[in-house]
PDB file of N, CA and C in Angstrom:
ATOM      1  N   UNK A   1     114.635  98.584 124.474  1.00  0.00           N
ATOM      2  CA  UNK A   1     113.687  99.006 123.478  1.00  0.00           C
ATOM      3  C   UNK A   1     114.361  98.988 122.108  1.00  0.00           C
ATOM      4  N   UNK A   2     113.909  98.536 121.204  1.00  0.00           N
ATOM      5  CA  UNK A   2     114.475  98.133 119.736  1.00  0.00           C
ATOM      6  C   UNK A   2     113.969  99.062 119.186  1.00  0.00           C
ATOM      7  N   UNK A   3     115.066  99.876 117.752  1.00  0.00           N
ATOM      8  CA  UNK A   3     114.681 100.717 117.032  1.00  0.00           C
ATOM      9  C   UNK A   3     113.569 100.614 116.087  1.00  0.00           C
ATOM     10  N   UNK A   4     112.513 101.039 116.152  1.00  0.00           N
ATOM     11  CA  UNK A   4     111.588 100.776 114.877  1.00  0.00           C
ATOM     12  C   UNK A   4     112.256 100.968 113.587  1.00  0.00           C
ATOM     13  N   UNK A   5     111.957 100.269 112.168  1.00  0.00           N
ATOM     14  CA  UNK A   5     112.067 100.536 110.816  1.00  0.00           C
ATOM     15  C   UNK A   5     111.874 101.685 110.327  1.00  0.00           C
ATOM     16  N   UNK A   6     112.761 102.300 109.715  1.00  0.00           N
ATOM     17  CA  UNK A   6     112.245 103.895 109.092  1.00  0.00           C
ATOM     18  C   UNK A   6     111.317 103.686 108.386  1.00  0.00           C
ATOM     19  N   UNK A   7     110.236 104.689 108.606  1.00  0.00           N
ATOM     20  CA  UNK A   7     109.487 104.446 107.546  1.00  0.00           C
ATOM     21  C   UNK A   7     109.178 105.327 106.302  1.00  0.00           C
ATOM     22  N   UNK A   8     110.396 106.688 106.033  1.00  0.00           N
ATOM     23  CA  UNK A   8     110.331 107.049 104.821  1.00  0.00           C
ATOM     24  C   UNK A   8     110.927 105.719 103.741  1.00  0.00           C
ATOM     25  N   UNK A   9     110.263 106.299 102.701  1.00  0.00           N
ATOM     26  CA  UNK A   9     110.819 105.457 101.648  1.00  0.00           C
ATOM     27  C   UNK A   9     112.224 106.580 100.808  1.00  0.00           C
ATOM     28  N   UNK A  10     112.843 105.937 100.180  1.00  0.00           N
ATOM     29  CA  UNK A  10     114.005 106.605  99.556  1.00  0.00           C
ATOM     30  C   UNK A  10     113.733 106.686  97.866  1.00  0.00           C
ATOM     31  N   UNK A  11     113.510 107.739  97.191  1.00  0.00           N
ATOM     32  CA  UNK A  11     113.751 107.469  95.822  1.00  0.00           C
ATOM     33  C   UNK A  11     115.159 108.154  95.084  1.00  0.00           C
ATOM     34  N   UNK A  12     115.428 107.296  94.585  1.00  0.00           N
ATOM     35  CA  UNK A  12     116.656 107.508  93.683  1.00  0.00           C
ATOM     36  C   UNK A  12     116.521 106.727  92.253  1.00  0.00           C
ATOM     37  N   UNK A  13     117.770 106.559  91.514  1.00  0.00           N
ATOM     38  CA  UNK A  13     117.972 106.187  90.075  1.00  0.00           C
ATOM     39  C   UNK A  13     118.820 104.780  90.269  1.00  0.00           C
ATOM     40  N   UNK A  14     118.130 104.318  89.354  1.00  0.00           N
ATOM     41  CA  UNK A  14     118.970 102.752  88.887  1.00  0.00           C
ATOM     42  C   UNK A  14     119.213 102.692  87.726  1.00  0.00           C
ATOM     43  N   UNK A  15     120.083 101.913  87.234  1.00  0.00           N
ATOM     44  CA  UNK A  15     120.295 101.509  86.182  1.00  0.00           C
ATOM     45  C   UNK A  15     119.581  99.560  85.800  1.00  0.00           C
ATOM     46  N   UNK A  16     119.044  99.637  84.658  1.00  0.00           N
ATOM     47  CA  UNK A  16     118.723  98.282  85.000  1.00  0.00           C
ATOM     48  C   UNK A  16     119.613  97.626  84.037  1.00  0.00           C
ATOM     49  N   UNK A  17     119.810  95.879  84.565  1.00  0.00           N
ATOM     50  CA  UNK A  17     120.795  95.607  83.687  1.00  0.00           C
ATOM     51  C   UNK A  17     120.519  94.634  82.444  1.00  0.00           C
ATOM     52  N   UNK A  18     119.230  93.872  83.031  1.00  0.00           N
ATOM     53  CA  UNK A  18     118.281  92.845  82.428  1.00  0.00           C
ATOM     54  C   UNK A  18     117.098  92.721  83.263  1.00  0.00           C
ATOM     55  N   UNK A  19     115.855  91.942  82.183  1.00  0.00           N
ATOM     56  CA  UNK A  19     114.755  91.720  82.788  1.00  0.00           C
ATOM     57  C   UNK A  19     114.737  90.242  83.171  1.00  0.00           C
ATOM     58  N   UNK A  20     114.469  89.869  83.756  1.00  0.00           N
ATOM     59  CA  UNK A  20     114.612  88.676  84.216  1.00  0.00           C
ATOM     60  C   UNK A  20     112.651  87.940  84.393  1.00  0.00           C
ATOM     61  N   UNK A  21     111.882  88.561  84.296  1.00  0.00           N
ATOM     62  CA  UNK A  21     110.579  88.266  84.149  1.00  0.00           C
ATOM     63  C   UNK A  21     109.853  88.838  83.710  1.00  0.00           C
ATOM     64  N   UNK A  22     108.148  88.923  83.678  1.00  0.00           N
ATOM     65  CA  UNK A  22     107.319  89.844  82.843  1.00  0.00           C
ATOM     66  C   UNK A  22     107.898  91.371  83.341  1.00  0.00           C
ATOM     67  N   UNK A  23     107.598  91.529  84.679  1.00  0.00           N
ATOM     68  CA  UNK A  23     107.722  92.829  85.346  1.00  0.00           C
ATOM     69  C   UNK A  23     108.778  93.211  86.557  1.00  0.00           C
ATOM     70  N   UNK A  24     109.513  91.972  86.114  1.00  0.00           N
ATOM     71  CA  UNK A  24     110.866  92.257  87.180  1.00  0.00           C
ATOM     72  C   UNK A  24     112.534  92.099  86.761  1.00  0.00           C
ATOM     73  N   UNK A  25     113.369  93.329  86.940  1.00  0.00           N
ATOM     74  CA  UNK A  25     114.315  93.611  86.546  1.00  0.00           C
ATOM     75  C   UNK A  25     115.667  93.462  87.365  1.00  0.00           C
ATOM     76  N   UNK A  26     116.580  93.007  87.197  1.00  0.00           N
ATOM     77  CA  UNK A  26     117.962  93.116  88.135  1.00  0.00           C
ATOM     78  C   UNK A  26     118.172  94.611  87.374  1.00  0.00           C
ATOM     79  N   UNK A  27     118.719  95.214  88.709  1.00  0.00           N
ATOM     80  CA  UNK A  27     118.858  96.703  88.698  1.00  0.00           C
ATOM     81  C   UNK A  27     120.415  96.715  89.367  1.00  0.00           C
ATOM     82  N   UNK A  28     120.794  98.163  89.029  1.00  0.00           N
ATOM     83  CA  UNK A  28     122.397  98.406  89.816  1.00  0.00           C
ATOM     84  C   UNK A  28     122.006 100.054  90.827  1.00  0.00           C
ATOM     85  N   UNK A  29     121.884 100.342  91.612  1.00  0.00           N
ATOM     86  CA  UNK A  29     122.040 101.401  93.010  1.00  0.00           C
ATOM     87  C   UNK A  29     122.795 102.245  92.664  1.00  0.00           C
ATOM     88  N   UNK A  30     122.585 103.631  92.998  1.00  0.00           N
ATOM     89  CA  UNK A  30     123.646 104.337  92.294  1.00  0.00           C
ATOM     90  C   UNK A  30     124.985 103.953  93.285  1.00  0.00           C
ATOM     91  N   UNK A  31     124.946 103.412  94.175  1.00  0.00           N
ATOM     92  CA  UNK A  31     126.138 102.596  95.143  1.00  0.00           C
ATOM     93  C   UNK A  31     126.631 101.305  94.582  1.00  0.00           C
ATOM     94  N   UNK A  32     126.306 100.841  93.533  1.00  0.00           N
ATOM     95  CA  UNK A  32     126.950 100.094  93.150  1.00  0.00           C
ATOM     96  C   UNK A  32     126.178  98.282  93.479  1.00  0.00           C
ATOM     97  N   UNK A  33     125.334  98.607  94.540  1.00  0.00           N
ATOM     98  CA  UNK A  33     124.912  97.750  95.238  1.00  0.00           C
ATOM     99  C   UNK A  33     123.480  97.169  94.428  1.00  0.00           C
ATOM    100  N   UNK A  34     123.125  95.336  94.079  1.00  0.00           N
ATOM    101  CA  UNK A  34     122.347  94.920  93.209  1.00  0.00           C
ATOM    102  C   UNK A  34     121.127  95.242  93.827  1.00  0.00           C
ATOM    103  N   UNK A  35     120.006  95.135  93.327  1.00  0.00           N
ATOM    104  CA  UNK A  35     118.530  95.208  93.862  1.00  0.00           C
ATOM    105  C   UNK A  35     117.500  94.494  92.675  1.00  0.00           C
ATOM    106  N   UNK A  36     116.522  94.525  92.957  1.00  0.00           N
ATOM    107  CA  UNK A  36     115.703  94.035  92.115  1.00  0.00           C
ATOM    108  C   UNK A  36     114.410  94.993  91.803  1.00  0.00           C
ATOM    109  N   UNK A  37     114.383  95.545  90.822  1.00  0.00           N
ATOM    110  CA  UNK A  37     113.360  96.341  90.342  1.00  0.00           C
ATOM    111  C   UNK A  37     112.062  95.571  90.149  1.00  0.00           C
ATOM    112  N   UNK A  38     110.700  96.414  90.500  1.00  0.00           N
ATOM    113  CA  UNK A  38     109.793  95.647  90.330  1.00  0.00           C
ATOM    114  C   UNK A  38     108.681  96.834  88.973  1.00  0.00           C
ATOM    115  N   UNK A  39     107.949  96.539  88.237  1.00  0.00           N
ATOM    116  CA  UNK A  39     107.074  97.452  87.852  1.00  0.00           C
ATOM    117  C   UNK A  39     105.708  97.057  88.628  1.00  0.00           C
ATOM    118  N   UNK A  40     105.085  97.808  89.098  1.00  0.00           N
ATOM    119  CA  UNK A  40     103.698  97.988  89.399  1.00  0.00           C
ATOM    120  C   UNK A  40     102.698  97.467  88.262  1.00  0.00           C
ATOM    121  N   UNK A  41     101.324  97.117  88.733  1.00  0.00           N
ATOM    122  CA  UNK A  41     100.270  96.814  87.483  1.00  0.00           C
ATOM    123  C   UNK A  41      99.955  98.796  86.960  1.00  0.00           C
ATOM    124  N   UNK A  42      99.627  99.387  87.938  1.00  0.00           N
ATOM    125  CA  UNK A  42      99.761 100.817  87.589  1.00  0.00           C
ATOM    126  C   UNK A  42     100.988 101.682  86.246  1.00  0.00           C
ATOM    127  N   UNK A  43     101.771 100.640  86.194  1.00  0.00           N
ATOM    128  CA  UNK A  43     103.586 101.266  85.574  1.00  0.00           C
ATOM    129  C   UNK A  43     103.512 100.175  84.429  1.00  0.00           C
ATOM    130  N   UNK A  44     102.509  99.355  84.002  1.00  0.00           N
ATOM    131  CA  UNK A  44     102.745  98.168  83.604  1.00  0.00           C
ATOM    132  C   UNK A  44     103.049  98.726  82.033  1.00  0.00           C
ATOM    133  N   UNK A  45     102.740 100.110  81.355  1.00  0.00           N
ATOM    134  CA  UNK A  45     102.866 100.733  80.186  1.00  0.00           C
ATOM    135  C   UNK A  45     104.456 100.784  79.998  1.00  0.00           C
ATOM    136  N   UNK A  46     104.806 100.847  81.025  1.00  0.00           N
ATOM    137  CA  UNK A  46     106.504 101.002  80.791  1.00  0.00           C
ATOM    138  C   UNK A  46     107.063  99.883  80.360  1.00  0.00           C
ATOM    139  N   UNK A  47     106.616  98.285  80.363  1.00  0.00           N
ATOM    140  CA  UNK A  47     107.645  97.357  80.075  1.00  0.00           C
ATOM    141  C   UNK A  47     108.061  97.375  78.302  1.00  0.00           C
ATOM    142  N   UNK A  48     107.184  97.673  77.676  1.00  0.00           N
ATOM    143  CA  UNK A  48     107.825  97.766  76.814  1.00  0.00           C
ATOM    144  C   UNK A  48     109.058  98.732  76.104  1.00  0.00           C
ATOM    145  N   UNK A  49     108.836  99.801  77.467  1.00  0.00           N
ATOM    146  CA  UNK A  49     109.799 100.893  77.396  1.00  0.00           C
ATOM    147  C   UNK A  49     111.238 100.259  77.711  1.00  0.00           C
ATOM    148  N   UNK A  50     110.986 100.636  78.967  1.00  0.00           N
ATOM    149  CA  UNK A  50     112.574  99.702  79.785  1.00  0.00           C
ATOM    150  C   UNK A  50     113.278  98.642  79.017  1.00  0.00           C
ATOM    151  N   UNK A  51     115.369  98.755  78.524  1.00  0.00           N
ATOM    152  CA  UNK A  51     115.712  98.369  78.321  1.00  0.00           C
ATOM    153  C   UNK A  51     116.762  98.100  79.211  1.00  0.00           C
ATOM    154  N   UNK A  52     118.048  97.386  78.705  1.00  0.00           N
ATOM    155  CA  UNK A  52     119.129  97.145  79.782  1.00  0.00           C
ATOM    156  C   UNK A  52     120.033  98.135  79.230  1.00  0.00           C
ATOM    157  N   UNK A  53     120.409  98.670  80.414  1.00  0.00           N
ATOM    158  CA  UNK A  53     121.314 100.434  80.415  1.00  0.00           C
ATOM    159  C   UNK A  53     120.396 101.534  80.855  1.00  0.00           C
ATOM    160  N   UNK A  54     118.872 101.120  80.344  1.00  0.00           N
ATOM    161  CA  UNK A  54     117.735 102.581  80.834  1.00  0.00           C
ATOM    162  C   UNK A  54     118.272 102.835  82.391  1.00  0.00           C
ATOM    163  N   UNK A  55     118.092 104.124  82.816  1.00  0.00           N
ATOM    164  CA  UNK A  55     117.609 104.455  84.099  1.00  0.00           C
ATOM    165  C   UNK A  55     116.506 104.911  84.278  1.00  0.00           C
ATOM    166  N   UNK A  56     116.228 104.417  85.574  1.00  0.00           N
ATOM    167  CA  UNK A  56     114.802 104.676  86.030  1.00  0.00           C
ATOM    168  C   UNK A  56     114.839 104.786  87.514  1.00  0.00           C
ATOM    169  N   UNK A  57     113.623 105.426  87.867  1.00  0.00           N
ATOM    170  CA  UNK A  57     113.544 105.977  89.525  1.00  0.00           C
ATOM    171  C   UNK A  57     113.199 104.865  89.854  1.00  0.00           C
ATOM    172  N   UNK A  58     113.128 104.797  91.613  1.00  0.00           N
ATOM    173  CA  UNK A  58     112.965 103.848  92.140  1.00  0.00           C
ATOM    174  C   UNK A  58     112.456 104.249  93.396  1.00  0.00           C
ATOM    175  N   UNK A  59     111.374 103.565  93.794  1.00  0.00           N
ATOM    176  CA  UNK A  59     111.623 103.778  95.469  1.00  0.00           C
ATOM    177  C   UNK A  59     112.151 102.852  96.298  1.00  0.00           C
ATOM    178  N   UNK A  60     112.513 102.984  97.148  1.00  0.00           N
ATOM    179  CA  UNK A  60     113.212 101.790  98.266  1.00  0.00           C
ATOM    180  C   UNK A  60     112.865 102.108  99.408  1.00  0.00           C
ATOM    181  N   UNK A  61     113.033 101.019 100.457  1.00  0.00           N
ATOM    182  CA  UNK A  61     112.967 101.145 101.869  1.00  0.00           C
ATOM    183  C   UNK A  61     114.052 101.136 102.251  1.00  0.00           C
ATOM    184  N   UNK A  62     114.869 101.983 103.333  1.00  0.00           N
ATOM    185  CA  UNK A  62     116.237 102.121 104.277  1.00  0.00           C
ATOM    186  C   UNK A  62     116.164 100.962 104.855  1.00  0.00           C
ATOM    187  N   UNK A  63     115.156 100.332 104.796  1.00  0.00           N
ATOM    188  CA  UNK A  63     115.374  98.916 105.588  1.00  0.00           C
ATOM    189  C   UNK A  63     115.703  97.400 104.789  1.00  0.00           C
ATOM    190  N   UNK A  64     115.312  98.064 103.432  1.00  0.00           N
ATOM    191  CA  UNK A  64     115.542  96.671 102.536  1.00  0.00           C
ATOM    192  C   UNK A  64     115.758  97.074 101.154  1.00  0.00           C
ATOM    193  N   UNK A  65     117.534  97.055 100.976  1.00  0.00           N
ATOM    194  CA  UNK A  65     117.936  97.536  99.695  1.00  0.00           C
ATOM    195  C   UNK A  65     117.552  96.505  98.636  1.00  0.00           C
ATOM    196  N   UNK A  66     117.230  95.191  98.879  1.00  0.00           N
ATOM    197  CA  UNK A  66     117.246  93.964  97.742  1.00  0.00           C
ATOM    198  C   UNK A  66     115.786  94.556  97.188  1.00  0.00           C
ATOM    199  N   UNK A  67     115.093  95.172  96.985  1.00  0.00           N
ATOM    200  CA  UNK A  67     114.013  95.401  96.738  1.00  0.00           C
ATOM    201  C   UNK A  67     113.630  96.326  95.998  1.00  0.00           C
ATOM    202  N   UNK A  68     112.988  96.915  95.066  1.00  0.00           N
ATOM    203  CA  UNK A  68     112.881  98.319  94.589  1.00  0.00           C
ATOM    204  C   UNK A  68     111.433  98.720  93.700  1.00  0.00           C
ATOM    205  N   UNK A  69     110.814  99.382  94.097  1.00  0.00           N
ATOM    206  CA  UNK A  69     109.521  99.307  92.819  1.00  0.00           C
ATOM    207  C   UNK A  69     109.970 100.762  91.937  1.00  0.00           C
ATOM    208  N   UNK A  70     109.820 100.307  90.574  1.00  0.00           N
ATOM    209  CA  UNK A  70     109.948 101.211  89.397  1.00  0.00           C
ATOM    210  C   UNK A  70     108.937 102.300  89.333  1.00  0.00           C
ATOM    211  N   UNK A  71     109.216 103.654  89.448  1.00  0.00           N
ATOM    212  CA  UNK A  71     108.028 104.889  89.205  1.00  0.00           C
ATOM    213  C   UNK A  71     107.806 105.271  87.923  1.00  0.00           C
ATOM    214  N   UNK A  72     109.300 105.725  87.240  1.00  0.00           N
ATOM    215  CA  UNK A  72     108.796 106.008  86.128  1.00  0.00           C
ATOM    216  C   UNK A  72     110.444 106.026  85.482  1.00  0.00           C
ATOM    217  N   UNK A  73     110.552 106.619  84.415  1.00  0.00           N
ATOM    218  CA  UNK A  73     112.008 106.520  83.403  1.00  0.00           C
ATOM    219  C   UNK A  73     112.382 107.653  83.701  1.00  0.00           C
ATOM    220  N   UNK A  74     113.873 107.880  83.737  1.00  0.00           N
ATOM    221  CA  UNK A  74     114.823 109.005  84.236  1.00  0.00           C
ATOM    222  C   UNK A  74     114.972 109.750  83.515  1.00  0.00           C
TER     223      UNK A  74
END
């Protein structure tokens, strides 16, 4: 029998480092480890906020660190 996927999500802080598209950011983990920030159409007020160095929350899945959607600014 194979473990199912957790299915809490994790929120923590990133740092982002650049935007790389309209609404998607290379981000740094507070582990050091890269991910990719996403903003929501809901969060979409923030792009003009977010710079490179901002932190911002994030949620993630325990199952897939390359991934991250943006909640709000830290």
């Amino acid at each position: 029998m194979s473990t199912p996927y957790p299915s809490q999500f994790i929120d923590c802080i990133c740092t982002i480092r650049e935007r790389f598209a309209p609404t998607a950011y290379h981000a740094t983990l507070p582990n050091g480890k890269p991910t990719v920030a996403f903003l929501q159409k809901k969060e979409a007020h923030l792009v003009e906020q977010i710079q490179p160095g901002d932190l911002v929350v994030v949620t993630i899945c325990p199952a897939d660190f390359d991934r991250a959607r943006i909640r709000r600014m830290a």
